[in-house]
Protein backbone atom coordinates (compact mmCIF):
# COMPACT_ATOMS: atom_id res chain seq x y z
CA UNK A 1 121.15 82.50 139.04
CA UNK A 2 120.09 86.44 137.97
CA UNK A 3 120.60 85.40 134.26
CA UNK A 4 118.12 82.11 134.60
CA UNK A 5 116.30 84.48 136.65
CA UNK A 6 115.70 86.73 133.86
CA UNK A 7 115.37 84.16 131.23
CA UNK A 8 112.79 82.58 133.46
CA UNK A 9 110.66 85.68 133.85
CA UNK A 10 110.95 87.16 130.45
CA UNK A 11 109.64 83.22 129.36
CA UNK A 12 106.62 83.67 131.38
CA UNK A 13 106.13 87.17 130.34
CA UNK A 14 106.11 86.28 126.71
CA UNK A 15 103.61 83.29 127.63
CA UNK A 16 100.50 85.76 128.75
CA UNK A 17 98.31 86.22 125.94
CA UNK A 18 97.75 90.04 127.71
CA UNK A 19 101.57 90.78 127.00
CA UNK A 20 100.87 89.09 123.49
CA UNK A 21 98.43 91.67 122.69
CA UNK A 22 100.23 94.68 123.79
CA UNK A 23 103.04 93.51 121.91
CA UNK A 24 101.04 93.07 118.86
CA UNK A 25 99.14 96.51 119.49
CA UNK A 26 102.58 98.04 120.01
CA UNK A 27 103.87 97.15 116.61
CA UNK A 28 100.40 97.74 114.87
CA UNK A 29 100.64 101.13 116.55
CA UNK A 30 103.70 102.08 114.75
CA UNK A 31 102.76 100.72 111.43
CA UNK A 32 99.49 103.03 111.73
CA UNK A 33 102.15 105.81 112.42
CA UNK A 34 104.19 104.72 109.38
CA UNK A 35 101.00 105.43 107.39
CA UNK A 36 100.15 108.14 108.41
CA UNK A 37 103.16 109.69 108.00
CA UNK A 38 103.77 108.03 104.39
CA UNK A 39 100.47 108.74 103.04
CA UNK A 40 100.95 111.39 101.01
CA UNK A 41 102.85 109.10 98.42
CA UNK A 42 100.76 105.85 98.94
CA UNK A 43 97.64 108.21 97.79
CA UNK A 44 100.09 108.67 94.54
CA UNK A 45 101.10 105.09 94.48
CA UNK A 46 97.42 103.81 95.38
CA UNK A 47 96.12 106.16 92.06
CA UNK A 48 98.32 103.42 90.10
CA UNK A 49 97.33 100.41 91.46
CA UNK A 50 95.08 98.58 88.73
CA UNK A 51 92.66 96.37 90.05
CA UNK A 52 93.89 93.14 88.05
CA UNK A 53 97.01 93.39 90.08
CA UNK A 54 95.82 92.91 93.26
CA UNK A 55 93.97 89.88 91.71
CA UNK A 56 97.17 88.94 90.21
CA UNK A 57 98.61 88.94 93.93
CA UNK A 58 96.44 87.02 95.37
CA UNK A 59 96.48 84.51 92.50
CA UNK A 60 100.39 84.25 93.22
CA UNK A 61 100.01 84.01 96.61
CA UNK A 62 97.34 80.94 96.36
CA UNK A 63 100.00 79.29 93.89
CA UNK A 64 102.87 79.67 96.42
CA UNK A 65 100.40 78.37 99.42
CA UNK A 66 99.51 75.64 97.44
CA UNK A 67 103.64 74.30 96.59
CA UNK A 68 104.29 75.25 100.54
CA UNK A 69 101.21 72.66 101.08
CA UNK A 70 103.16 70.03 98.48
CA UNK A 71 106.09 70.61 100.37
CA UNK A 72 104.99 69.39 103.77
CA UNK A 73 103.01 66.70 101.95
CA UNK A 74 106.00 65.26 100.60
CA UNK A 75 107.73 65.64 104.22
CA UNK A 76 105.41 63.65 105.59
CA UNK A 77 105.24 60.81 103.09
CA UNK A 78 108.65 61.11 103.56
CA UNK A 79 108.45 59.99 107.43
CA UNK A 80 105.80 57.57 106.74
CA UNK A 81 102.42 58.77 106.48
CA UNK A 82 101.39 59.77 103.17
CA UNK A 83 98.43 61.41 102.70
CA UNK A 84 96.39 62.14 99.31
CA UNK A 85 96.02 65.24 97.59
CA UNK A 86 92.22 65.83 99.50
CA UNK A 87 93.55 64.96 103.09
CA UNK A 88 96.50 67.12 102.67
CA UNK A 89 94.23 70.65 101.66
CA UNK A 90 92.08 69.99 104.52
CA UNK A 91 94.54 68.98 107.28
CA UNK A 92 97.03 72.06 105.98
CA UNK A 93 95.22 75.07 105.20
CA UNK A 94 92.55 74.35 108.24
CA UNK A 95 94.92 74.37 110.31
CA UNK A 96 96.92 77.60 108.88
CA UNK A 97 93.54 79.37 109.49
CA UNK A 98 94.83 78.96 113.37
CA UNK A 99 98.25 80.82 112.32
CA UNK A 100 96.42 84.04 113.00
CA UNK A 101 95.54 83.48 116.85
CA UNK A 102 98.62 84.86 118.86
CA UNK A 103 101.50 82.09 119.38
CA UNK A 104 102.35 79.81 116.40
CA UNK A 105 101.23 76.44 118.74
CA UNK A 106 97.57 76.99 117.54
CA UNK A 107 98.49 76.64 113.79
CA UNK A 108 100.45 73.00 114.72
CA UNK A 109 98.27 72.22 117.07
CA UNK A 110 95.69 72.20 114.73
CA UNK A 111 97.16 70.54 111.84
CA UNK A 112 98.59 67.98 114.30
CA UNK A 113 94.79 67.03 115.53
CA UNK A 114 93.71 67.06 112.02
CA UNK A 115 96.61 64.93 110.69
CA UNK A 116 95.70 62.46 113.70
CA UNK A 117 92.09 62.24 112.22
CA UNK A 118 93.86 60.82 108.94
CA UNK A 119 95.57 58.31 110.73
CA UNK A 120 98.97 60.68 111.30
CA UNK A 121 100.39 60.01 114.59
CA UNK A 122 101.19 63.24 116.42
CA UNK A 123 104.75 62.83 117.11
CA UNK A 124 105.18 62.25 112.78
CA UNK A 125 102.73 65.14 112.36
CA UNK A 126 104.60 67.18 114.94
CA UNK A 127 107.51 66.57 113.30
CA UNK A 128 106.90 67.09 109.98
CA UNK A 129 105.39 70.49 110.52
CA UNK A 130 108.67 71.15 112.12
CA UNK A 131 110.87 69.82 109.62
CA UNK A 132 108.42 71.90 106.59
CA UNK A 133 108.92 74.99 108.60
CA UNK A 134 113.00 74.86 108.95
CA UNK A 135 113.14 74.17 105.00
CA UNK A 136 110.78 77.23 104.35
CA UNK A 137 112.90 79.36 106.58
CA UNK A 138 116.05 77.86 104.94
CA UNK A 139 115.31 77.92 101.40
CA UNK A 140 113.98 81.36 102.21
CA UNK A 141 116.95 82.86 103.71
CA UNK A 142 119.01 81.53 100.49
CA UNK A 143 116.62 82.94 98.08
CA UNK A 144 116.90 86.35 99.87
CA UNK A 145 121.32 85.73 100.27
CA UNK A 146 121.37 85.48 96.68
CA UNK A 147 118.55 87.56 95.17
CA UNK A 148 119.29 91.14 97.24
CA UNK A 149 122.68 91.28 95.92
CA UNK A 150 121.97 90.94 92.81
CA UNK A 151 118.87 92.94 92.63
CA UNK A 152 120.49 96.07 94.86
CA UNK A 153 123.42 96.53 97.02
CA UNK A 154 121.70 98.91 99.35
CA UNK A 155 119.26 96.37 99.99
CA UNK A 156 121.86 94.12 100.75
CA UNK A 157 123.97 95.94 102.77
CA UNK A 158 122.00 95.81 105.81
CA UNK A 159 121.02 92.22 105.51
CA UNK A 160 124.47 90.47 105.64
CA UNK A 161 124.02 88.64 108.47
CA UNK A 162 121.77 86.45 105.73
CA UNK A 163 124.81 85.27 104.31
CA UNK A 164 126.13 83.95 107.44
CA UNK A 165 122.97 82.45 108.94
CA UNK A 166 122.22 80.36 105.60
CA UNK A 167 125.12 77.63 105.68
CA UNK A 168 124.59 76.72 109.62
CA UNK A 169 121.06 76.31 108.42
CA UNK A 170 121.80 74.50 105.42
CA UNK A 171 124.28 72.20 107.78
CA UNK A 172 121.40 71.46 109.92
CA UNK A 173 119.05 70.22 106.52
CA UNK A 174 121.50 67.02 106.07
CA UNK A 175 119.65 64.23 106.72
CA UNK A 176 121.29 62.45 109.75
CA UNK A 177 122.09 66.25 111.65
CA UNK A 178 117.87 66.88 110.83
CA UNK A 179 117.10 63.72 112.33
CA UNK A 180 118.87 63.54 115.53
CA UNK A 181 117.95 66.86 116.02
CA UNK A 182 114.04 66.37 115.46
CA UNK A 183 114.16 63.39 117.41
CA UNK A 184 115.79 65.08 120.68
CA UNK A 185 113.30 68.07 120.57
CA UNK A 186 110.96 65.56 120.62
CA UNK A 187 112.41 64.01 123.85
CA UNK A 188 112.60 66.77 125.18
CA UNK A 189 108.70 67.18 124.85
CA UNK A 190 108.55 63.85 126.21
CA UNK A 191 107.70 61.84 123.02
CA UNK A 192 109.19 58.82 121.58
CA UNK A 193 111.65 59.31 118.75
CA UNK A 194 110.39 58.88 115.02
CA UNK A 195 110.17 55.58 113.77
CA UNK A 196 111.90 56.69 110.28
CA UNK A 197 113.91 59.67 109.82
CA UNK A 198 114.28 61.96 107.01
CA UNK A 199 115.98 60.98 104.11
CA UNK A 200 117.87 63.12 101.27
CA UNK A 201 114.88 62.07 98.74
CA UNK A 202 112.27 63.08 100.74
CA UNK A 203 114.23 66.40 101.41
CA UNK A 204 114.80 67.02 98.38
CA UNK A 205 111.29 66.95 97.17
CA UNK A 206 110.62 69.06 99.77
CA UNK A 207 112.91 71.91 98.76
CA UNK A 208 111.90 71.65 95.27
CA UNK A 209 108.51 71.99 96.11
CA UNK A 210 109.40 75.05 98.57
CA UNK A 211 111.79 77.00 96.20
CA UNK A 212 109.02 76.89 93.89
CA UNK A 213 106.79 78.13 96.23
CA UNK A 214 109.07 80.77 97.01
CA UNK A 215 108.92 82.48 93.26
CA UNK A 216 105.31 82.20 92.96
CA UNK A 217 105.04 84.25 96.46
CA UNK A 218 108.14 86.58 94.80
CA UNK A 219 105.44 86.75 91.81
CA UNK A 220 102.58 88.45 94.52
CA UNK A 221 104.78 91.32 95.65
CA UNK A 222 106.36 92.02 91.91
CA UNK A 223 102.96 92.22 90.13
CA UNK A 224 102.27 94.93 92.64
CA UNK A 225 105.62 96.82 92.82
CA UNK A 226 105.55 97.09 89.11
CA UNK A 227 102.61 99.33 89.78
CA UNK A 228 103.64 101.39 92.09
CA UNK A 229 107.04 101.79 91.11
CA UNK A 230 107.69 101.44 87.53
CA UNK A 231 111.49 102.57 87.03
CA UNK A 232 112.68 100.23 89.99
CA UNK A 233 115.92 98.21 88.66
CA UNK A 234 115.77 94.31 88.63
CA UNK A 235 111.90 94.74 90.21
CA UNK A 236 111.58 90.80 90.48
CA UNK A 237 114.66 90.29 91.52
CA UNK A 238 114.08 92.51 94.74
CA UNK A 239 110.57 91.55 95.23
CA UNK A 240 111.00 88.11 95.66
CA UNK A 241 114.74 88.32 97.84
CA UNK A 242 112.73 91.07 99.86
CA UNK A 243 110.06 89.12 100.76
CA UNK A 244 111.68 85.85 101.05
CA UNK A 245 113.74 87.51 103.88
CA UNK A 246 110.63 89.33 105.62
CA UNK A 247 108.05 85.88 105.15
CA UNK A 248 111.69 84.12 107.05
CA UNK A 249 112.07 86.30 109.77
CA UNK A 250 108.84 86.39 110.62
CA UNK A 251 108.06 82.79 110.24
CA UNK A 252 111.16 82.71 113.80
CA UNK A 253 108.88 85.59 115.70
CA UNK A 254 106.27 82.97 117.12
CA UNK A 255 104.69 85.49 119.32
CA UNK A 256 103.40 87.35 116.77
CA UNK A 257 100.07 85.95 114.66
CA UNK A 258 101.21 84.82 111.21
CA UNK A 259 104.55 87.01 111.40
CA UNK A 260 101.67 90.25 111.23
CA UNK A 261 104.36 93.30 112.32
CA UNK A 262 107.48 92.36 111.89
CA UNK A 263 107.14 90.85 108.50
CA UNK A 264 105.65 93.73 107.19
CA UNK A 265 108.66 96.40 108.77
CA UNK A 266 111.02 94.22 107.25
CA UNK A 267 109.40 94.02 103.61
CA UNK A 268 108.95 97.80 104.19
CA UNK A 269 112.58 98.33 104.84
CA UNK A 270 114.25 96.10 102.24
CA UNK A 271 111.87 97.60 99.47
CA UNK A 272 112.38 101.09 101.11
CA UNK A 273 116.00 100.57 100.62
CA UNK A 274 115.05 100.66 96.73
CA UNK A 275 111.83 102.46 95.96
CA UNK A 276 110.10 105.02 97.85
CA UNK A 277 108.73 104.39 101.16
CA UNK A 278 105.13 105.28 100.43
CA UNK A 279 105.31 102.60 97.70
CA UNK A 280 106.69 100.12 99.68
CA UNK A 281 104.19 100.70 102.25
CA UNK A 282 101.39 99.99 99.70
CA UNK A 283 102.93 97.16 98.46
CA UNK A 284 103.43 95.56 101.76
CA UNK A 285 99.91 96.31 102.73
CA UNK A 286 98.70 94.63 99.13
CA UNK A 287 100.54 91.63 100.22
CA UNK A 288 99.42 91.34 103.63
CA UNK A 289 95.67 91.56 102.08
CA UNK A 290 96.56 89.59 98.85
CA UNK A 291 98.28 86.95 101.62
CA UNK A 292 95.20 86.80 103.84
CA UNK A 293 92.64 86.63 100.90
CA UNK A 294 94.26 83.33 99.78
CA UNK A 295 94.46 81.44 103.58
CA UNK A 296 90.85 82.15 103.61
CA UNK A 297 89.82 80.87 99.99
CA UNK A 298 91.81 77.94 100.83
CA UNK A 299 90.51 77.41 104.17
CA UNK A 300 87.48 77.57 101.82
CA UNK A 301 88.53 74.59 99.16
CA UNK A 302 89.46 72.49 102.45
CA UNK A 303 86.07 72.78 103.91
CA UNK A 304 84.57 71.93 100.64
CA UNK A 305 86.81 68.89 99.98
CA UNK A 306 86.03 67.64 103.37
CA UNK A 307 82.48 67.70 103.27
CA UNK A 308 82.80 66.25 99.23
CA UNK A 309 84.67 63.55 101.13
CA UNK A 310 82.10 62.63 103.59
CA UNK A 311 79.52 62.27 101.26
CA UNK A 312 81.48 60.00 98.90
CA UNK A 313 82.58 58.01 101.99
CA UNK A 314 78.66 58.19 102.91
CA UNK A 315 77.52 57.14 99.61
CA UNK A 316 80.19 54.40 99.22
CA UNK A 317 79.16 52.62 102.67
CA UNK A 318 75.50 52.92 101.12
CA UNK A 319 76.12 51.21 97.82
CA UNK A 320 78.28 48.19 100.12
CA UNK A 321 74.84 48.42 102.40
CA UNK A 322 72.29 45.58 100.77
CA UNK A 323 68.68 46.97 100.43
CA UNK A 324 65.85 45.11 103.11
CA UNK A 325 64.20 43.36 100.69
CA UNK A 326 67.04 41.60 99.57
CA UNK A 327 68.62 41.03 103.16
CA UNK A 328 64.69 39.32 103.72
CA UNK A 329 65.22 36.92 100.20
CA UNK A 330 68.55 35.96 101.21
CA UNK A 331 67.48 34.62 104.49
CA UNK A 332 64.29 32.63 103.10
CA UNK A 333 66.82 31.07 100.84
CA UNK A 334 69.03 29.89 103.38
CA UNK A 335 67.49 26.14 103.25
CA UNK A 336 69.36 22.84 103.57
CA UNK A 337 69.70 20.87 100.99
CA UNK A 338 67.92 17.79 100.28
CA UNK A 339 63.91 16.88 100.99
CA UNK A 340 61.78 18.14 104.03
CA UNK A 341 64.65 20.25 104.84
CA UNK A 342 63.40 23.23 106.91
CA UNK A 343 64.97 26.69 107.18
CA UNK A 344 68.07 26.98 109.31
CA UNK A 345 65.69 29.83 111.91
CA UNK A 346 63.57 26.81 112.08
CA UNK A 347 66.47 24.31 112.98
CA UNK A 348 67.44 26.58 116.09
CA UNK A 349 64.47 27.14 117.22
């Protein structure tokens, strides 16, 4: 009884968006400590930062947004509701804009409603979101399992519990496990099971699509390391297992908006492991930016592809539309046959 006690009251606790924000202010608070602390060599590593990079960064991180994007797309075509390239920008990356409101049920609620607009039904569009996010995390977690070794063993070290998390994971990715499990979380939220489940096709477009993601997003935090710390060994290598690992943990810590805290102390830490801690604190805070920037020109493309949409839907129902003057000689040529037959208006009247 004390333990479901507990459980019960620590649920509720973590449901107030007051105890949200303190949360979030609490780890912000320590991050602004880490700075301030650290700033004497981010002013050195900022003085080396060229400007293209942090273009560079964001480019990267647009390219890796866009694959994550393909990824769910193909999930979903998967389960039976494809959706074309347009639909899939606007329903994904207007909805990610809702990542950064406290609790990750904003983000899925939103791309749920907007999937439901393209004729998604919510359970598929609740479920696919679902299934795109456990690939992410899992492909993720094997990038980082296989790049930290190789890139440094003291980055590794701590992280071993990688290695152990990634085959349950990679268990629960085979088709039939990932669809008996989907479909009793979705009983569970009192919705009827999927109508088709995941197969190892579909899947496996998905992963492809996400691993590729993954280097592209590897891509934003090396072109920036390589600035700030020059002489680090196998730079690429340890950008892209550290932030695979930091972009994974933080994707499980729903109560924090878009992973912001604990993804960045855990990118700090595996770089700081490597390079110095001013640097990585820089970098991190280049990605974070670089990371933002692109949500926000995407949210940008999806706006404009919905309202190019609209008018090409518009201007599609116009040309199908026949003008009044023609509608008017149709009908005074709608005469019977034959002589002094009169107009069928006539007839009825």
């Amino acid at each position: 009884m004390t333990d479901k006690y507990d459980l019960g009251v620590f649920s509720r606790l973590l449901a107030s968006p007051r105890v949200r924000v303190g949360l979030l202010l609490l780890v912000l608070g320590f991050c602004s400590y880490g700075i301030y602390v650290e700033w004497p060599q981010m002013r050195a590593a900022l003085g080396q930062l060229h400007w293209y990079s942090v273009v560079l960064s964001a480019a990267g991180a647009m390219a890796g947004g866009g694959c994550m994007m393909l990824a769910w797309r193909a999930v979903l075509a998967d389960l039976g509701s494809p959706l074309s390239a347009r639909a899939a920008v606007r329903v994904n990356f207007l909805g990610q804009l809702a990542k950064y409101v406290p609790g990750a049920v904003w983000s899925v609620a939103a791309m749920v409603e907007l999937g439901h607009d393209q004729a998604v039904p919510r359970r598929r569009g609740t479920a696919s979101i679902a299934i795109g996010l456990a690939i992410s995390v899992a492909v993720g977690l094997a990038v980082a399992a296989v790049a930290l070794p190789l890139a440094s063993s003291a980055a590794a070290r701590h992280y071993r519990w990688v290695l152990a998390v990634v085959p349950v994971i990679a268990l629960c990715l085979y088709p039939r496990i990932l669809g008996w499990l989907v479909d009793r979380a979705l009983r569970l939220a009192r919705m009827q099971p999927l109508e088709r489940r995941p197969t190892a096709g579909g899947l496996a477009r998905a992963i492809g699509w996400t691993a590729l993601g993954w280097l592209f997003l590897g891509f934003q935090v090396w072109i920036v390391l390589t600035n700030v710390a020059r002489h680090a060994p196998n730079s690429y290598v340890l950008a892209l297992g550290a932030y695979a690992l930091a972009c994974s943990a933080g994707l499980l810590l729903v109560v924090f908006p878009s992973g912001i805290g604990p993804r960045d102390l855990i990118l700090v830490a595996t770089l700081g492991a490597v390079v110095p801690h001013g640097a990585a604190v820089v970098v991190t805070l280049v990605a974070r930016a670089a990371t933002t920037a692109s949500d926000l020109t995407w949210g940008a493309v999806a706006l404009a592809v919905g309202r190019t949409g609209q008018r090409l839907t518009r201007r599609a129902h116009g040309r199908h539309r026949r003008p009044a003057g023609e509608r008017g000689a149709l009908r005074a040529r709608r005469v019977e046959p034959g002589a002094g037959s009169e107009p069928v208006t006539a007839a009825r009247s």
